[in-house]
C-alpha atoms as a PDB file:
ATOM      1  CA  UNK A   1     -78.031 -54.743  15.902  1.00  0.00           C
ATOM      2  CA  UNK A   2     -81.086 -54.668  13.744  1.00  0.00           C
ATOM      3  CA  UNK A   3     -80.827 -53.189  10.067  1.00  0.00           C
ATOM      4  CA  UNK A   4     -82.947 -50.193  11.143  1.00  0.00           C
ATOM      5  CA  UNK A   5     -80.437 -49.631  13.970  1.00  0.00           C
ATOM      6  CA  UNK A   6     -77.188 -49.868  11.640  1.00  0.00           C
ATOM      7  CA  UNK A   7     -79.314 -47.261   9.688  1.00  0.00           C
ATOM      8  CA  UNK A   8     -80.072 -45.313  12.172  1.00  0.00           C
ATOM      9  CA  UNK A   9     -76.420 -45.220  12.737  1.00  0.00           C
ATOM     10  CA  UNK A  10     -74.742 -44.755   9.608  1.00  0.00           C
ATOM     11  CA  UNK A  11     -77.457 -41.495   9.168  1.00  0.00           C
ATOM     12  CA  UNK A  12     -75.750 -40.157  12.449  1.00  0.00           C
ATOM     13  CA  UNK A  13     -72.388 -40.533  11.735  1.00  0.00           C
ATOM     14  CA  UNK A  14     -73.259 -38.987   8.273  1.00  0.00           C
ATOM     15  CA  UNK A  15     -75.133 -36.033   9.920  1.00  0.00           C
ATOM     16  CA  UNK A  16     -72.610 -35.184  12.459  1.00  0.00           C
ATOM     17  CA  UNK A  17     -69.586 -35.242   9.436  1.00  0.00           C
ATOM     18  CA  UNK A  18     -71.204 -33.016   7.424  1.00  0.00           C
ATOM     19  CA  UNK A  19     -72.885 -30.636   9.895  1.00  0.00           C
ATOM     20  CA  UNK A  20     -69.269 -30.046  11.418  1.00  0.00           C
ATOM     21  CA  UNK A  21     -67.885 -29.995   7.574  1.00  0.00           C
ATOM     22  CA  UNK A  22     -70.767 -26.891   6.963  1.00  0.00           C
ATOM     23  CA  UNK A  23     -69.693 -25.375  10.439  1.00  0.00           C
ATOM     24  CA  UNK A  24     -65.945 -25.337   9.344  1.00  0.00           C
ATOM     25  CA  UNK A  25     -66.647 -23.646   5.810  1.00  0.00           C
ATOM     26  CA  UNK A  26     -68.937 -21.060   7.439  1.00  0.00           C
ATOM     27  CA  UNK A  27     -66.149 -19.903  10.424  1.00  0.00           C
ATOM     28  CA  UNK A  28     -63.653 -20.225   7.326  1.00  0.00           C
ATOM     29  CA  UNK A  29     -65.414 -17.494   5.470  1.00  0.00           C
ATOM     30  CA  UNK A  30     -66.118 -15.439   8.660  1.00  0.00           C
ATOM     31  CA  UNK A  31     -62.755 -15.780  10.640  1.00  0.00           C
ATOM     32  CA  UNK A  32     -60.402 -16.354   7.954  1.00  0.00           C
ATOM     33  CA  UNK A  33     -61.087 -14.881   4.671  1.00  0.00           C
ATOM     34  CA  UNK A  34     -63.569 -12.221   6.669  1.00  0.00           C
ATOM     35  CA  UNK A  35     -67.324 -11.828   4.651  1.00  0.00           C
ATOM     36  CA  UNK A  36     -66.083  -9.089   2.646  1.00  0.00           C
ATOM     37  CA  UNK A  37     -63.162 -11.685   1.397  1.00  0.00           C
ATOM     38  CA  UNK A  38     -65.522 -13.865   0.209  1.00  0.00           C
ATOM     39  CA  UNK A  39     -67.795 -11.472  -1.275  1.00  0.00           C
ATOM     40  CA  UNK A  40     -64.813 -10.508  -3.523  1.00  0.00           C
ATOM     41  CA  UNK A  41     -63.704 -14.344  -3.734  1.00  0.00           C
ATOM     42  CA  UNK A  42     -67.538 -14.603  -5.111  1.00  0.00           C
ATOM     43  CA  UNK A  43     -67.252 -12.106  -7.652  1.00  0.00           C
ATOM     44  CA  UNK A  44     -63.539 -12.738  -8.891  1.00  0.00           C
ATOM     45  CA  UNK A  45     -64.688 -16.646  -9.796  1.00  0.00           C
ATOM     46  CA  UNK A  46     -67.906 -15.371 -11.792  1.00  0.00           C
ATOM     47  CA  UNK A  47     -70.641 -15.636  -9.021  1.00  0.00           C
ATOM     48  CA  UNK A  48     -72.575 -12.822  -7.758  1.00  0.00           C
ATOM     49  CA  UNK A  49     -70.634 -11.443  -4.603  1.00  0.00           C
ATOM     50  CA  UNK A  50     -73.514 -10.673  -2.202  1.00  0.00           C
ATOM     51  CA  UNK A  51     -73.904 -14.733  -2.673  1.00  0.00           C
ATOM     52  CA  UNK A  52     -71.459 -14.830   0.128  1.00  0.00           C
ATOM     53  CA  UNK A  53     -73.880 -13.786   2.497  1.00  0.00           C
ATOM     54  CA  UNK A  54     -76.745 -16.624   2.160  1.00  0.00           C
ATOM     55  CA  UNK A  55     -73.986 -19.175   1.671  1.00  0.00           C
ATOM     56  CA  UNK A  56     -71.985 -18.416   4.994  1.00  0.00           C
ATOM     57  CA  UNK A  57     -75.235 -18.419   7.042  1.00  0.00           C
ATOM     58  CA  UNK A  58     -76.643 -21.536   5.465  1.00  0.00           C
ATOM     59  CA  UNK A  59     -73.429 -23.802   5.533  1.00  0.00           C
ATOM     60  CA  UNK A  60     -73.332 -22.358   9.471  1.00  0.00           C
ATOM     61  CA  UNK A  61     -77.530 -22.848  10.406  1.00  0.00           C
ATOM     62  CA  UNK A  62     -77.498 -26.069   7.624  1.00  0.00           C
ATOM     63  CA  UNK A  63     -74.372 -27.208   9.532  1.00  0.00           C
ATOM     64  CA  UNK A  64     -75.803 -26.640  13.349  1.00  0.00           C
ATOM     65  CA  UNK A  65     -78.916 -28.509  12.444  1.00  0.00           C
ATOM     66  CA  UNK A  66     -77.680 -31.296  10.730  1.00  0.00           C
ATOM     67  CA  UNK A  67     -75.630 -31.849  14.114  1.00  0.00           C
ATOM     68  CA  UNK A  68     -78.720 -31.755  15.707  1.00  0.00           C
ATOM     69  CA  UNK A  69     -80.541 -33.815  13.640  1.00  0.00           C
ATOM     70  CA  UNK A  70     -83.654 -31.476  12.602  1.00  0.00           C
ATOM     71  CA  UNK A  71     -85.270 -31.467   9.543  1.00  0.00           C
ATOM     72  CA  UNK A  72     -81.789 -33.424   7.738  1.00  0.00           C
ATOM     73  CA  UNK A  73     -83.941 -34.422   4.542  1.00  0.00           C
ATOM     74  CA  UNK A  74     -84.559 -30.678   3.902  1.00  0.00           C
ATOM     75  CA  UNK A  75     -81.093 -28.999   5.184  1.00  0.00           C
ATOM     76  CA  UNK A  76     -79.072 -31.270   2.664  1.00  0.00           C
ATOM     77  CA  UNK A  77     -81.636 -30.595   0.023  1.00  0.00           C
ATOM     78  CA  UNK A  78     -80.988 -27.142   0.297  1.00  0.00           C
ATOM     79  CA  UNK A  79     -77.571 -27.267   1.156  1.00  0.00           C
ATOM     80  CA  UNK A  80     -77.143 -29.458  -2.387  1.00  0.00           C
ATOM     81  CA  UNK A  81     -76.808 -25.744  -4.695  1.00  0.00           C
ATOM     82  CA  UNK A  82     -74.378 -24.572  -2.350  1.00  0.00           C
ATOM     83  CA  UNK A  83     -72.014 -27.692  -3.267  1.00  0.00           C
ATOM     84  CA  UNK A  84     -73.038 -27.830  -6.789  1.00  0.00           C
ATOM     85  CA  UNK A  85     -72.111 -23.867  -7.053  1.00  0.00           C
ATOM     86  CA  UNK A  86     -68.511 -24.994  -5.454  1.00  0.00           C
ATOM     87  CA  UNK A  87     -68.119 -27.810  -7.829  1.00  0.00           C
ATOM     88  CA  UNK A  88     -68.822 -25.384 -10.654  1.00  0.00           C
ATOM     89  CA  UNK A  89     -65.943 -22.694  -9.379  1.00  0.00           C
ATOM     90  CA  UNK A  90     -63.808 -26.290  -9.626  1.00  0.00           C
ATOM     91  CA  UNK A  91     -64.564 -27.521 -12.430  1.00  0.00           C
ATOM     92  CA  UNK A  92     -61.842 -26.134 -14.530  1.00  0.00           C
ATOM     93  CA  UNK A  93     -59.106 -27.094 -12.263  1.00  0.00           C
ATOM     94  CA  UNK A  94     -58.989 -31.020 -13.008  1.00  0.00           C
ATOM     95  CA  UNK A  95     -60.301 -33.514 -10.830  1.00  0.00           C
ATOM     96  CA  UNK A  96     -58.231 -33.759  -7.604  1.00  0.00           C
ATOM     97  CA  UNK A  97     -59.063 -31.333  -4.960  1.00  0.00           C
ATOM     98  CA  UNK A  98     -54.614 -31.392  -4.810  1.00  0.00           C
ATOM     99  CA  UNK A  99     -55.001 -29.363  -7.970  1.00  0.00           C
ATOM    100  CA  UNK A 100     -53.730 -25.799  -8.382  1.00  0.00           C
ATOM    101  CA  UNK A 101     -57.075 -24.145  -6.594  1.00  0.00           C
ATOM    102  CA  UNK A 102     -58.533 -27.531  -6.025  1.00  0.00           C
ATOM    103  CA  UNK A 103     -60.444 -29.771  -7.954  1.00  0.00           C
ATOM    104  CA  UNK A 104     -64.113 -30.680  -8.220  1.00  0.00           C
ATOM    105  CA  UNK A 105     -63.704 -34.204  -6.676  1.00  0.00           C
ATOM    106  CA  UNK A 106     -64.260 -32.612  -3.092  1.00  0.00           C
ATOM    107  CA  UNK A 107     -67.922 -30.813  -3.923  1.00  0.00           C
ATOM    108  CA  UNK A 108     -68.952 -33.521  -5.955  1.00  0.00           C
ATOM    109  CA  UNK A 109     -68.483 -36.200  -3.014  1.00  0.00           C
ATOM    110  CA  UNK A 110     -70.355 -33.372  -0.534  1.00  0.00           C
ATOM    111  CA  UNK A 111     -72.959 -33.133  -2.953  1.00  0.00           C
ATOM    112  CA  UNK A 112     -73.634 -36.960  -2.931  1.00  0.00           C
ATOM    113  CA  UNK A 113     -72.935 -37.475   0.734  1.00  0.00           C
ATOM    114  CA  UNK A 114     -76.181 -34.798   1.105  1.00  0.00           C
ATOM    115  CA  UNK A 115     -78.255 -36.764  -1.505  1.00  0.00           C
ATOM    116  CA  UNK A 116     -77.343 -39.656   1.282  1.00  0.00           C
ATOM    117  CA  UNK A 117     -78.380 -38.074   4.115  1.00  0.00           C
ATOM    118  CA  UNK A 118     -81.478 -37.026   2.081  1.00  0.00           C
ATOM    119  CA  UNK A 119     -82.141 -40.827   1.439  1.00  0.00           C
ATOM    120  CA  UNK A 120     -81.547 -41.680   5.104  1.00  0.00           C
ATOM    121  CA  UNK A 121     -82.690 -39.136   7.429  1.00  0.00           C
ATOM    122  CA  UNK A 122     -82.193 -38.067  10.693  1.00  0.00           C
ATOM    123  CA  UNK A 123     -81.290 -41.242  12.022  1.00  0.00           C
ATOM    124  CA  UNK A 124     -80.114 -41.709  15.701  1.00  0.00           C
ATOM    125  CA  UNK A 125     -80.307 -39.256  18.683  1.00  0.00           C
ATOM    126  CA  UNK A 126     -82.094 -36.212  16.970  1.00  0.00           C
ATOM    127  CA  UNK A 127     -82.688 -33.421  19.484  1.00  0.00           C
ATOM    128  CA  UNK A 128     -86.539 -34.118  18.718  1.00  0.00           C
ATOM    129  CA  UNK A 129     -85.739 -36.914  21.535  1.00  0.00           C
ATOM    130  CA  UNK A 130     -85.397 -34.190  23.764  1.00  0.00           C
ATOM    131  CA  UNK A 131     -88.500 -31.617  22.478  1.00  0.00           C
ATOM    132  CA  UNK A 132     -91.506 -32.090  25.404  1.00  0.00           C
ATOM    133  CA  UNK A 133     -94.376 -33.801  23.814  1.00  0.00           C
ATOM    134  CA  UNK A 134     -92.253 -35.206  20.779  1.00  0.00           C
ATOM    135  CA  UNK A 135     -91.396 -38.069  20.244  1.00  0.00           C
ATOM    136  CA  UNK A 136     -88.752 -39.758  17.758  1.00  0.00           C
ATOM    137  CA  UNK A 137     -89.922 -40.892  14.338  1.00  0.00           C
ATOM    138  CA  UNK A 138     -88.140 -44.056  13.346  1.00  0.00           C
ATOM    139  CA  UNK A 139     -87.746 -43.046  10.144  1.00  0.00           C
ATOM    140  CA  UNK A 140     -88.002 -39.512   9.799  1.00  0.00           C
END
């Protein structure tokens, strides 16, 4: 296996663990807590309720196409703010996400994992391999 390849690789397996990460959070907030839930969850930790909204459907769209392997550079880009605003609801509770309402360790190793997948890519099997007249960029 060729560098490239083992880069290729480690992109994918990065992709596909935090698109399904993103995916969880989302159907968390929707199925769990419900939207308004997390609208007041937003507001009773300082941050501006309606934020809820934009959050839940980019951790759920950021999430799907990370999976798929479109556009990764720019999803975790973007998706980088959401963690950072997590960290900062964290911050006060100590470092281990074990803490009494979690700690910021969890966010902060999201956020960096992202700033990886920025570095890297889309790596392997993207659905552009499957898009008619597209073809694969090795290092896109």
């Amino acid at each position: 296996m060729t560098r490239q390849q083992q880069l290729d690789y480690a992109a994918l397996i990065l992709r596909l663990g935090l698109g399904t990460m993103f995916i969880a959070h989302a159907l968390l907030k929707l199925m769990v807590f419900t939207l308004p839930g997390t609208v007041q969850f937003f507001a009773s930790v300082g941050l501006v309720g309606w934020l809820a909204y934009p959050v839940t459907a980019l951790e759920l769209a950021g999430g799907s196409l990370l999976i798929l392997g479109i556009a990764s550079r720019w999803v975790a880009l973007v998706l980088i703010p959401v963690l950072l605003g997590a960290l900062s609801v964290h911050l006060g509770n100590g470092w281990l996400f074990t803490n009494a309402n979690g700690g910021w360790e969890y966010p902060a190793f999201l956020a960096i994992a992202c700033v990886v997948q920025v570095l890297l890519g889309d790596g392997a099997y993207t659905a552009r391999q499957f898009m008619p007249g597209r073809q694969q960029l090795a290092h896109a």
